[in-house]
Protein backbone atom coordinates (compact mmCIF):
# COMPACT_ATOMS: atom_id res chain seq x y z
CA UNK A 1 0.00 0.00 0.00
CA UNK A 2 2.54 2.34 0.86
CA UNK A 3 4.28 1.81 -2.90
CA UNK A 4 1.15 2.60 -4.42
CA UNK A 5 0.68 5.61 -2.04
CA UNK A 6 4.22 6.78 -2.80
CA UNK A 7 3.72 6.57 -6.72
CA UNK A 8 0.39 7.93 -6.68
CA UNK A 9 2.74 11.05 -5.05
CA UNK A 10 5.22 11.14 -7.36
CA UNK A 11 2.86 11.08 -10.40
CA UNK A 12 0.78 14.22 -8.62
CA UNK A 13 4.03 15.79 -7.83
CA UNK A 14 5.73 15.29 -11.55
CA UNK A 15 1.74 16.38 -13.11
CA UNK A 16 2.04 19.16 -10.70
CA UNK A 17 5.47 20.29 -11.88
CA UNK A 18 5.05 20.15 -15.37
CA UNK A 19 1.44 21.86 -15.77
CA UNK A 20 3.41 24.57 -13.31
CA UNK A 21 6.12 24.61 -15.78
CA UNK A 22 3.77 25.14 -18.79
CA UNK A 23 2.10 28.03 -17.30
CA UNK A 24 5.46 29.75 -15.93
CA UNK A 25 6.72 29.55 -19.59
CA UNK A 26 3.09 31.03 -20.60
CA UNK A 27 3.39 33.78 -18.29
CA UNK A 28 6.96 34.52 -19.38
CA UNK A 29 6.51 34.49 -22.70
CA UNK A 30 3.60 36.77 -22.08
CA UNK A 31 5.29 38.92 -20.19
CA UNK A 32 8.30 39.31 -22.84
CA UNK A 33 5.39 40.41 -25.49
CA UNK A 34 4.41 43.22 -23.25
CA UNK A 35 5.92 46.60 -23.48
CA UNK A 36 6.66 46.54 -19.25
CA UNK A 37 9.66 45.67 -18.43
CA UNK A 38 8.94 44.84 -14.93
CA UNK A 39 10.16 41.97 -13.28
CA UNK A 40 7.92 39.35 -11.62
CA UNK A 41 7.60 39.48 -7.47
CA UNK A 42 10.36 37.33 -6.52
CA UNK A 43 8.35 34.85 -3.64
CA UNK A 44 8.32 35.66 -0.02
CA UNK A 45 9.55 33.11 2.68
CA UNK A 46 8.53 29.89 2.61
CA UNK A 47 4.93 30.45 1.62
CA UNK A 48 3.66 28.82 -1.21
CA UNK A 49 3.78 25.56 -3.64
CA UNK A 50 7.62 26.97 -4.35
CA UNK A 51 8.92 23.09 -3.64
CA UNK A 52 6.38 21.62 -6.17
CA UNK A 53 7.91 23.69 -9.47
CA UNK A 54 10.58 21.10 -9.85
CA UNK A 55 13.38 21.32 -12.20
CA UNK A 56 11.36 22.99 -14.52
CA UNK A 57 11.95 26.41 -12.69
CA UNK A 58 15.64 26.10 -13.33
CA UNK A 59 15.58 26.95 -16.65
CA UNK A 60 14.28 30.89 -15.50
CA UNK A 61 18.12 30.90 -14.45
CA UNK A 62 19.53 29.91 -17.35
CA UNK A 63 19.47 33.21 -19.84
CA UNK A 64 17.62 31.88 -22.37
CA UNK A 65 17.18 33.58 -25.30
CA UNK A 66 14.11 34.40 -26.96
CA UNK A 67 14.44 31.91 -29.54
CA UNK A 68 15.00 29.10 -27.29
CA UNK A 69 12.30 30.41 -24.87
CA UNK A 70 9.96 30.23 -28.06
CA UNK A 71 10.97 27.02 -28.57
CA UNK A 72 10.38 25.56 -24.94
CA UNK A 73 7.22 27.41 -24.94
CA UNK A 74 6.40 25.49 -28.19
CA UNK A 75 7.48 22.19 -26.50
CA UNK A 76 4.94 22.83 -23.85
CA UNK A 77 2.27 23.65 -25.79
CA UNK A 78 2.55 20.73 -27.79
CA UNK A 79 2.90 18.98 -24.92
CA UNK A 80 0.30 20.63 -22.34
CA UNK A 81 -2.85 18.49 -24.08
CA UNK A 82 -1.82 15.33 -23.49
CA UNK A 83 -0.81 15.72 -20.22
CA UNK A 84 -3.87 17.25 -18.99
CA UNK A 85 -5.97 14.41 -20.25
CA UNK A 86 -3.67 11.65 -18.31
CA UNK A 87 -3.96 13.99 -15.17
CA UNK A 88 -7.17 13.70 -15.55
CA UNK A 89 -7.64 9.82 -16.68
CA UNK A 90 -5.45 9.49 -13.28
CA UNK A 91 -7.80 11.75 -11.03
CA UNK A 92 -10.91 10.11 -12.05
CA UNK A 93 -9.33 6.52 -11.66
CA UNK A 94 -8.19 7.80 -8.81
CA UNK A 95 -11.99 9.04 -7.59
CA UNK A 96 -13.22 5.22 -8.60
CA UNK A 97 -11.77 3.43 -5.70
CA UNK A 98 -12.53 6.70 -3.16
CA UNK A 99 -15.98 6.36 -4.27
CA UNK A 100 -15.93 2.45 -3.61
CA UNK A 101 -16.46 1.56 -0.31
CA UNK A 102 -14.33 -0.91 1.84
CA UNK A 103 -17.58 -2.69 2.60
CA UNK A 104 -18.25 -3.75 -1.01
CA UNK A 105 -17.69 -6.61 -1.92
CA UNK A 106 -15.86 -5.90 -5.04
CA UNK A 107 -13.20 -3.42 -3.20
CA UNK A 108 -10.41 -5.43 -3.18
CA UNK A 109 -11.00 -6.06 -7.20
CA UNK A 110 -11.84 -2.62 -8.25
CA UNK A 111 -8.58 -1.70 -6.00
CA UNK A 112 -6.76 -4.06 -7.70
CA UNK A 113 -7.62 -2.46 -11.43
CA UNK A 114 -7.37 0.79 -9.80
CA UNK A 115 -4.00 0.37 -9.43
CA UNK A 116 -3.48 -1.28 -12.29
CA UNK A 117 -4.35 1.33 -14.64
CA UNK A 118 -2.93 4.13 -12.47
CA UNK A 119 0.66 2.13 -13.22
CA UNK A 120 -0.01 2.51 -16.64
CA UNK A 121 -1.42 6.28 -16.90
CA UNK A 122 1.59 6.72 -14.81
CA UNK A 123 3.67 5.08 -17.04
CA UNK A 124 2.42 7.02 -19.75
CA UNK A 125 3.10 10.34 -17.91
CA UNK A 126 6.97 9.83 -16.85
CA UNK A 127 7.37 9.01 -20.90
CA UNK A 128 5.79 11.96 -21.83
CA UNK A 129 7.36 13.96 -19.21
CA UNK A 130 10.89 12.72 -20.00
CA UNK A 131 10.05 13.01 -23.97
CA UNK A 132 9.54 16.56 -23.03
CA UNK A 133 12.25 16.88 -20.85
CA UNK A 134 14.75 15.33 -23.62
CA UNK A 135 13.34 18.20 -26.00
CA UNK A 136 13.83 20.80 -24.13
CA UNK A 137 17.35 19.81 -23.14
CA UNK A 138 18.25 19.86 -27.18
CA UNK A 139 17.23 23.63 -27.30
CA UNK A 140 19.96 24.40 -24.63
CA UNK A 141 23.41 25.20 -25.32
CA UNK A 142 26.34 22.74 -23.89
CA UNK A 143 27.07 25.57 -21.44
CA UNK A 144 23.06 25.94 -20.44
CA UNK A 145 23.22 22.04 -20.43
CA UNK A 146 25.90 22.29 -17.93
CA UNK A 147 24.57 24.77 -15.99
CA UNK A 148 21.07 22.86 -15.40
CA UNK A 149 23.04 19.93 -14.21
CA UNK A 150 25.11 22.33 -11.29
CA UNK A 151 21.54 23.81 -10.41
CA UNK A 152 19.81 20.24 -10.47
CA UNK A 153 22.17 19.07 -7.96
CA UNK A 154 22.12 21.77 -5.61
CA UNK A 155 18.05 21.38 -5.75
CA UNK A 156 18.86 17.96 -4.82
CA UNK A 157 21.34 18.42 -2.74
CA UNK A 158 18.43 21.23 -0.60
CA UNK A 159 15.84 18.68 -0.92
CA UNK A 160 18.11 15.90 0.85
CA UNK A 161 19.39 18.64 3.75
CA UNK A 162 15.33 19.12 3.75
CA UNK A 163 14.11 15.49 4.22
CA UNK A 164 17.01 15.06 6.60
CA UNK A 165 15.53 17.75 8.91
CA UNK A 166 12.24 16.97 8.49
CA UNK A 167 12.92 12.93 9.79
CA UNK A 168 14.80 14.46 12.58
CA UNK A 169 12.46 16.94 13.84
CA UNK A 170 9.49 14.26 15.42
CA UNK A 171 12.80 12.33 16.58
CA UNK A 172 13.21 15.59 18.84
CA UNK A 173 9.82 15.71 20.24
């Protein structure tokens, strides 16, 4: 139960990060049309779903150019329907075994193919995600490539000091 539990997360999480990705590149592309030249709020604190933008974020620190930031935009776009319809295939598998009650009879079956097909739409999603991933990673240069590996590994590297602290924390309590 718990593997099930902990890939039903990750596929949220990496749904999550990409349809946060797509409309971060929307905004900035929208933004770059504009005639303001403002830049965007940077966040305050802690607030926020800041740790759910994944590595997608990254590539606001890379100096992209406009071309390439068409072209990622473009990726996206193409990208954006298909992922929204396996979110959703996922969310209403997802709402056929909440609406099934332990009671029935038929729970353990219907949990069974629940999870079943949420493997496979979740299946489905890493290979999109990673086909888009792979794209995007073309468009950079070798020194933007470089640079999103440095910044990937710091992210991790947070993320690890993060978890660490967070296990410790009820261990102090």
């Amino acid at each position: 139960m718990k593997s099930i539990r902990n890939l039903v997360t990750a596929t949220l999480l990496t749904t999550g990060a990409v349809m946060t990705a797509a409309a971060g590149l929307s905004i900035a592309s929208a933004q770059t049309t504009t005639t303001t030249t403002t830049p965007p709020a940077a966040p305050s604190g802690h607030h926020g779903w800041h740790h759910h933008r994944g590595p997608w974020h990254l590539l606001s620190k890379l100096d992209l150019s406009d071309a390439q930031k068409a072209q990622i935009k473009s990726i996206m776009t193409a990208a954006k329907p298909e992922m929204q319809s396996l979110h959703q295939q996922m969310r209403t598998n997802m709402q056929r075994l909440e609406q099934t009650q332990p009671s029935d009879a038929n729970y353990s079956t219907i949990a069974s193919q629940v999870s079943q097909t949420h493997g496979s739409l979740s299946a489905q999603m890493m290979t999109q995600r990673t086909n888009v991933r792979a794209q995007i990673y073309k468009v950079l240069t070798p020194a933007q490539q470089t640079q999103l590996a440095t910044l990937q590994a710091q992210m991790a590297a947070r993320r690890q000091s993060h978890e660490a602290g967070a296990q410790a924390a009820p261990a102090a309590q």
